[in-house]
N, C-alpha and C. Protein backbone atom coordinates (compact mmCIF):
# COMPACT_ATOMS: atom_id res chain seq x y z
N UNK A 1 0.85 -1.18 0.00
CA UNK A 1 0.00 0.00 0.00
C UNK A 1 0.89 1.23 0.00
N UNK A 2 0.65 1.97 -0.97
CA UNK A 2 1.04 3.54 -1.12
C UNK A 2 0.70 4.63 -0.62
N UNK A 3 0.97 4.89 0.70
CA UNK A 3 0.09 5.85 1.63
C UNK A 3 0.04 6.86 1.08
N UNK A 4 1.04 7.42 0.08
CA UNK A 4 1.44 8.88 -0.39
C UNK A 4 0.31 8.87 -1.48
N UNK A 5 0.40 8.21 -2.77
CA UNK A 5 -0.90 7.86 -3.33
C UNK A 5 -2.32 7.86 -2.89
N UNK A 6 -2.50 7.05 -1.74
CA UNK A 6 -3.78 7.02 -1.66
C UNK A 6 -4.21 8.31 -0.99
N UNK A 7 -3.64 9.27 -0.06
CA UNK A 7 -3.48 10.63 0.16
C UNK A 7 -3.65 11.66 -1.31
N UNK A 8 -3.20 11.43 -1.55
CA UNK A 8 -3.01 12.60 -2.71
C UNK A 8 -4.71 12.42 -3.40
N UNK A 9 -4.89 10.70 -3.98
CA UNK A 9 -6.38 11.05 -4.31
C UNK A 9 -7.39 11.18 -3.31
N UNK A 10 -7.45 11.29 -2.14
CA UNK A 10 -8.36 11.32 -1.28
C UNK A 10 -8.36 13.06 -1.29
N UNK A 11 -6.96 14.02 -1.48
CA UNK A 11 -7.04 15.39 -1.79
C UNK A 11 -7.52 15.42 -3.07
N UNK A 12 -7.11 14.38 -3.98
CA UNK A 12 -7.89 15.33 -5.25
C UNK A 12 -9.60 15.15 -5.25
N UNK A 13 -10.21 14.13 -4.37
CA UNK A 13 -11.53 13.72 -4.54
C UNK A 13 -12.31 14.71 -3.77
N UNK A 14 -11.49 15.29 -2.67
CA UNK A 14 -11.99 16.87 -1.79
C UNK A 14 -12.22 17.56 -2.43
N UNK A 15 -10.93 18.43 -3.46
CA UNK A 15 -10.97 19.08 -3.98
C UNK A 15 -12.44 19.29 -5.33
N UNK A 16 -12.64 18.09 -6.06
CA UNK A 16 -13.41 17.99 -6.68
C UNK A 16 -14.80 17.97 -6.31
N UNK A 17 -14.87 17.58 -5.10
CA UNK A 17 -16.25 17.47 -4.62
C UNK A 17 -16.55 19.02 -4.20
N UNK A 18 -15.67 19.94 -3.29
CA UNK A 18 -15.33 21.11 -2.90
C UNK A 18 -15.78 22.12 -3.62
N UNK A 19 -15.37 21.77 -5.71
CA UNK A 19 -15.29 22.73 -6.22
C UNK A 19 -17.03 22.77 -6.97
N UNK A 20 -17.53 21.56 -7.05
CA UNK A 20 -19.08 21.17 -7.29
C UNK A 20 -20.47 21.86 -6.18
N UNK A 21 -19.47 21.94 -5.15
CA UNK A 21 -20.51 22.42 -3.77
C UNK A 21 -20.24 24.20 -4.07
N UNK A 22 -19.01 24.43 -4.54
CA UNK A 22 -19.41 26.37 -4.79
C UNK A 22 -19.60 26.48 -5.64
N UNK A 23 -19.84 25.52 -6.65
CA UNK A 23 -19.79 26.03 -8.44
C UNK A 23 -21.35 26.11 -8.07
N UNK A 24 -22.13 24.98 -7.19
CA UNK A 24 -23.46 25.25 -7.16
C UNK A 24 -23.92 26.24 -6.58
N UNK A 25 -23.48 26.99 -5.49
CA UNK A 25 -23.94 27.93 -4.88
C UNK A 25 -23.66 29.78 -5.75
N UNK A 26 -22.41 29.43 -6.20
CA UNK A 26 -22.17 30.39 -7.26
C UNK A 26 -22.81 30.60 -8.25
N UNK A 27 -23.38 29.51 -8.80
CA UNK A 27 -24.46 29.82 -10.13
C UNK A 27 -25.24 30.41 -10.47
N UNK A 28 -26.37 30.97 -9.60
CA UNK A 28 -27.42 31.44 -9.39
C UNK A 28 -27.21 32.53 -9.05
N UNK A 29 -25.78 33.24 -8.60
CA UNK A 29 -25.12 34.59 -8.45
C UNK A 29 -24.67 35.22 -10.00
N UNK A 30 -24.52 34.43 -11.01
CA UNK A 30 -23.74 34.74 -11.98
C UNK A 30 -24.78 35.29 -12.98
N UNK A 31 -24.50 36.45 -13.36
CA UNK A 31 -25.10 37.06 -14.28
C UNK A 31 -24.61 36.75 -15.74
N UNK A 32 -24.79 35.32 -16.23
CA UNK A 32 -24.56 35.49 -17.83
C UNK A 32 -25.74 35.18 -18.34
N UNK A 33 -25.37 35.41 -19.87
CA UNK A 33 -26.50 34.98 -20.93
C UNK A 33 -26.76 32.99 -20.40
N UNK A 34 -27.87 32.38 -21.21
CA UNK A 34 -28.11 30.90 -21.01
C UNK A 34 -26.89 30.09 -21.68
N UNK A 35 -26.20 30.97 -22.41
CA UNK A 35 -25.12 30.00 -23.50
C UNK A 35 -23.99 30.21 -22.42
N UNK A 36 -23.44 31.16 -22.21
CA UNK A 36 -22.37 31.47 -21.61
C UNK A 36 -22.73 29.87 -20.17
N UNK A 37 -23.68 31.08 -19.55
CA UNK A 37 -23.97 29.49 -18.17
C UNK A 37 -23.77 27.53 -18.71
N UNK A 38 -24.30 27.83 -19.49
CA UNK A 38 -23.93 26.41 -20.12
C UNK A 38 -22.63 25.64 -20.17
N UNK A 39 -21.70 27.18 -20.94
CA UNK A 39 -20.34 26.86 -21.13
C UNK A 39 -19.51 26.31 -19.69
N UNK A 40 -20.16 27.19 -19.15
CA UNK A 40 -18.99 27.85 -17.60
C UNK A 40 -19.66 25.64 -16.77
N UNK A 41 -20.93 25.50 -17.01
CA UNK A 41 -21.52 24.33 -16.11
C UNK A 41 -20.65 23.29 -17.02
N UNK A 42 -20.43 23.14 -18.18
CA UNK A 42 -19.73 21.69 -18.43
C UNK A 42 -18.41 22.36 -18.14
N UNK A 43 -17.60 23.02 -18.37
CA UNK A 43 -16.27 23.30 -17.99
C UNK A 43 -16.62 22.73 -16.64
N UNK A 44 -16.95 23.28 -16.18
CA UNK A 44 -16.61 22.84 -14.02
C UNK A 44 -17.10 21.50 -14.27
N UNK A 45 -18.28 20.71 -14.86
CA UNK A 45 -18.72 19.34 -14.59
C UNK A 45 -17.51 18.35 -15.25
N UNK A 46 -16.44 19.01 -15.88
CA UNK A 46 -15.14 18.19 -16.92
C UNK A 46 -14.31 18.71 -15.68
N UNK A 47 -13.65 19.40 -15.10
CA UNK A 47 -12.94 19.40 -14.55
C UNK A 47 -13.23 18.45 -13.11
N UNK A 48 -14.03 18.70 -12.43
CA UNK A 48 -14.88 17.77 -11.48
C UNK A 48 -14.77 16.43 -11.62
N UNK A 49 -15.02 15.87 -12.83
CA UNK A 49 -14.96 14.92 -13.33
C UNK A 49 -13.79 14.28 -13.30
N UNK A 50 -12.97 15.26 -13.83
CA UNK A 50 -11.20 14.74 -14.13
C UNK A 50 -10.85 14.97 -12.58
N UNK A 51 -11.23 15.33 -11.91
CA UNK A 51 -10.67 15.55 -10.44
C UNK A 51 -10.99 13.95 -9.80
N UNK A 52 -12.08 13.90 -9.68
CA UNK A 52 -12.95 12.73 -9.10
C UNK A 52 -12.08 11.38 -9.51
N UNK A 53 -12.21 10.97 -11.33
CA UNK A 53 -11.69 9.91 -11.51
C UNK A 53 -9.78 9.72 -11.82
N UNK A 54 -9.65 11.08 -11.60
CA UNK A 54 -7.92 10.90 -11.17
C UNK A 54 -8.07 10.25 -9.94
N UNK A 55 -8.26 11.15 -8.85
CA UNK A 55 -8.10 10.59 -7.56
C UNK A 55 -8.85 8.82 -7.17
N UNK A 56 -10.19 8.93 -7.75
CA UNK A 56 -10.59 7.62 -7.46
C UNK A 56 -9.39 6.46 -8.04
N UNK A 57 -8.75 6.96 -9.38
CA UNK A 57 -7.63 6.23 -9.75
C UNK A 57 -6.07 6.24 -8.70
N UNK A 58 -5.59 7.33 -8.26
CA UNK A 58 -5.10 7.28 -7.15
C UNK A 58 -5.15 6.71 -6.19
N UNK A 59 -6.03 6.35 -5.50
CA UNK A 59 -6.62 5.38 -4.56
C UNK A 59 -6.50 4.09 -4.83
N UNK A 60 -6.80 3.77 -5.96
CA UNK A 60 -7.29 2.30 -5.95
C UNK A 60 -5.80 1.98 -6.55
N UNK A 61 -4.95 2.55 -7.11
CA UNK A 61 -3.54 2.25 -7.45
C UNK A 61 -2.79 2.20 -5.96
N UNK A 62 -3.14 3.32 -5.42
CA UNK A 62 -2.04 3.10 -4.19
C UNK A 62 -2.72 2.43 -3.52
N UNK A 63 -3.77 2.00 -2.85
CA UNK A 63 -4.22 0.58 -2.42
C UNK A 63 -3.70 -0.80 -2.44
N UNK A 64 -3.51 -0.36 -4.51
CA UNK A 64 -2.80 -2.33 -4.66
C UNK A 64 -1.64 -2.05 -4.97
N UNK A 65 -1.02 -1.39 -4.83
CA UNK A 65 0.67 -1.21 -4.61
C UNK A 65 1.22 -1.56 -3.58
């Protein structure tokens, strides 16, 4: 087991979850057009995403290491 690994994705799976809980509360503050909002919601739902299944990959590598 890779303690340093499984650390690091357990920070990146915070981070990702972290950035989903203000992107939601921020939204409804943001004054754009419906296209713009669109843009800005899959950008954060791709990055989120790539946060989540890095780290879930992190984990489960440093697990069976």
């Amino acid at each position: 087991m890779n303690v340093e690994l499984v650390v690091f994705g357990l920070i990146a799976i915070a981070i990702g979850i972290a950035l989903l809980y203000a992107a939601r509360h921020l939204y409804p503050r943001l004054e754009l057009v419906d296209e713009a909002l669109a843009s800005v919601r899959l950008l954060t739902a791709i990055i989120v995403a790539l946060l989540l299944l890095g780290g879930l990959g992190l984990v489960l590598v440093g697990a069976l290491m």
